[in-house]
Protein backbone atom coordinates (compact mmCIF):
# COMPACT_ATOMS: atom_id res chain seq x y z
CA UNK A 1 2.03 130.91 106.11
CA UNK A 2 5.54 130.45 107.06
CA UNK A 3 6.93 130.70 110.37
CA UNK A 4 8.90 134.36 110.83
CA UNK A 5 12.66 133.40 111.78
CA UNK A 6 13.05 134.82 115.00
CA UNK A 7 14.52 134.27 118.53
CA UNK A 8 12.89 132.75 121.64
CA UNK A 9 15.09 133.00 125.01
CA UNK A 10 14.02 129.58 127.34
CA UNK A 11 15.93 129.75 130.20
CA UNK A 12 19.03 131.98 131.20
CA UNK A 13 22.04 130.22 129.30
CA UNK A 14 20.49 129.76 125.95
CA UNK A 15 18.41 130.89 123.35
CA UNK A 16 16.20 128.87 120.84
CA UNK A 17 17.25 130.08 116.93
CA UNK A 18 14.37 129.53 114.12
CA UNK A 19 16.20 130.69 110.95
CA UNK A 20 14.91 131.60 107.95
CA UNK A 21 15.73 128.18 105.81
CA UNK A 22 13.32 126.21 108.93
CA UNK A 23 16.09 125.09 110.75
CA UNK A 24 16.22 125.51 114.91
CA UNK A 25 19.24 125.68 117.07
CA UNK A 26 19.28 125.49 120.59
CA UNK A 27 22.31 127.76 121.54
CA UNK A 28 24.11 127.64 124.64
CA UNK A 29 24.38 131.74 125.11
CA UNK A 30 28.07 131.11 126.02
CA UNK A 31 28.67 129.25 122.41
CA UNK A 32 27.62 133.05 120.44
CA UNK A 33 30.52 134.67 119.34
CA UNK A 34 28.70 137.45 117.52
CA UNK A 35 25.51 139.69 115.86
CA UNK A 36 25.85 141.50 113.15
CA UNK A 37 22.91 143.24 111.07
CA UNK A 38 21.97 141.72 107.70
CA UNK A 39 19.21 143.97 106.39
CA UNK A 40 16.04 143.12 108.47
CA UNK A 41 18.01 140.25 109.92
CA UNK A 42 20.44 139.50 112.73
CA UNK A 43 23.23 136.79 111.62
CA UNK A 44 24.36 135.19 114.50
CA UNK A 45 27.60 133.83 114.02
CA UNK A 46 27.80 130.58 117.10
CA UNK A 47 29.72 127.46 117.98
CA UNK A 48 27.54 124.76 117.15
CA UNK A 49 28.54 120.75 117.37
CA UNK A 50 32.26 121.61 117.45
CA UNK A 51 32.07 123.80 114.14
CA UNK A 52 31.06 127.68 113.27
CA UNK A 53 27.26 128.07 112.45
CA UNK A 54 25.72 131.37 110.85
CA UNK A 55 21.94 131.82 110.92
CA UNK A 56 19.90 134.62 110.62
CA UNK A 57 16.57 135.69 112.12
CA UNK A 58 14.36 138.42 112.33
CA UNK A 59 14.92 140.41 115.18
CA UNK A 60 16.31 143.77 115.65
CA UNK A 61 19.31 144.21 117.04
CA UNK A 62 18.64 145.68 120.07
CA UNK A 63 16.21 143.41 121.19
CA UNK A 64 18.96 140.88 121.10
CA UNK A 65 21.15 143.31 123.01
CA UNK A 66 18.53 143.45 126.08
CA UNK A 67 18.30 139.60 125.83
CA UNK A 68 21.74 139.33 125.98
CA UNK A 69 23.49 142.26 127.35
CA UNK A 70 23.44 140.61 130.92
CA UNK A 71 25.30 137.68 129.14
CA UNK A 72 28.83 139.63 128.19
CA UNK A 73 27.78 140.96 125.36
CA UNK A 74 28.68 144.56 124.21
CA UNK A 75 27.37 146.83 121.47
CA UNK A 76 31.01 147.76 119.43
CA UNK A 77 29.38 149.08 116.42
CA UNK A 78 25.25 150.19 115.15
CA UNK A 79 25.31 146.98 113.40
CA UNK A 80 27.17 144.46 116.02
CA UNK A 81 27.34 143.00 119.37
CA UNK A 82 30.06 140.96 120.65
CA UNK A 83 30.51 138.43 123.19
CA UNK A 84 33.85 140.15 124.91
CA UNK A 85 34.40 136.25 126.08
CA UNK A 86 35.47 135.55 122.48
CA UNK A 87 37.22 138.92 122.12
CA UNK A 88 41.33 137.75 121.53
CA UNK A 89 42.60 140.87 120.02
CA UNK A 90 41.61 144.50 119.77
CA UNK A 91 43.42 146.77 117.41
CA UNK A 92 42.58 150.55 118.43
CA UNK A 93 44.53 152.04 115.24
CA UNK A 94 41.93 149.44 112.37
CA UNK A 95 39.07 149.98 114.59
CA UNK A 96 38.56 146.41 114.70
CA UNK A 97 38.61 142.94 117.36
CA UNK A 98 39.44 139.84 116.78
CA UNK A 99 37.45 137.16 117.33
CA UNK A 100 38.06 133.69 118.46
CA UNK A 101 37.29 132.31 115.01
CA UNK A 102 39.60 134.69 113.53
CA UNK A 103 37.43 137.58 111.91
CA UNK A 104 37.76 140.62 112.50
CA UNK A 105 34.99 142.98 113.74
CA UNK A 106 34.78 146.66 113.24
CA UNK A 107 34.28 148.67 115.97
CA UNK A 108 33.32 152.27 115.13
CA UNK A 109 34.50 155.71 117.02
CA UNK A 110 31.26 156.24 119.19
CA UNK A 111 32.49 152.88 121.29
CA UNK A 112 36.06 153.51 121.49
CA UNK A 113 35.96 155.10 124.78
CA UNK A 114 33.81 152.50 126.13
CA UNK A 115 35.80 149.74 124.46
CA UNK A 116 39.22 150.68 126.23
CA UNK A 117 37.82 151.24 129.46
CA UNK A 118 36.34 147.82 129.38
CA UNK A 119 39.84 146.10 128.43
CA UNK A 120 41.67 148.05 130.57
CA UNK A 121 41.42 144.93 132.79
CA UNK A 122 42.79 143.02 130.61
C-alpha cells in the first residue's frame, strides 16, 4: 500500500513534505511562501535549492494553519494561507497580494478587515 502524502512537523523551523509522486522535502518553515487547496490536497508552493517547488499532500488546510499559524502565516482566503513574510504587494480594490515569486493571491471579503489591520504596520 502506498504511503498517504502528508505532512510531519520535526522541530520548530521546518516541516518534513511526503508528496504524492514519493518525493520528501525537508522545508525550512521560513522558505513556504504559500497553501492553497487542491481538492483533497494542500499545494505548497516553497523555496527549495534556490528555485520554486510545488508539492502537494494530504492534509487539510487547517491543520496546516495550526502547524503553522505561530510561524507568520495568515488565513487570506477558505482555500489559502500565506506567509505575510513573502507578502510584497496587497491590492485592496483586486482582492489580491502579491507574492515574492510574483503571483498573485486572492484574498476574499471575510479577511479584508483583518488583512488591513495587519498591514497597517507596514
Amino acid at each position: 500500500m502506498a504511503k498517504q502524502p502528508t505532512t510531519y512537523k520535526t522541530d520548530t523551523s521546518k516541516v518534513i513534505l511526503y508528496d504524492k509522486d514519493g518525493e520528501v522535502f525537508v522545508v525550512p518553515i521560513d522558505d513556504i511562501l504559500y497553501l492553497q487547496v487542491e481538492g483533497n490536497f494542500c499545494k505548497f508552493t516553497f523555496y527549495f535549492n534556490n528555485k520554486i517547488e510545488h508539492t502537494s499532500i494530504c492534509q487539510p488546510l487547517k491543520k496546516c494553519e495550526q502547524i503553522l499559524s505561530s510561524h507568520h502565516f495568515i488565513r487570506i482566503h477558505h482555500s489559502h494561507l500565506v506567509n505575510q513574510n513573502h507578502i510584497l504587494k496587497i491590492n485592496y480594490h483586486q482582492h489580491h497580494v502579491l507574492m515574492r515569486n510574483m503571483v498573485h493571491v486572492h484574498f476574499s471579503k471575510p479577511y479584508y478587515d483583518m488583512m488591513h489591520h495587519l498591514f497597517l504596520r507596514f
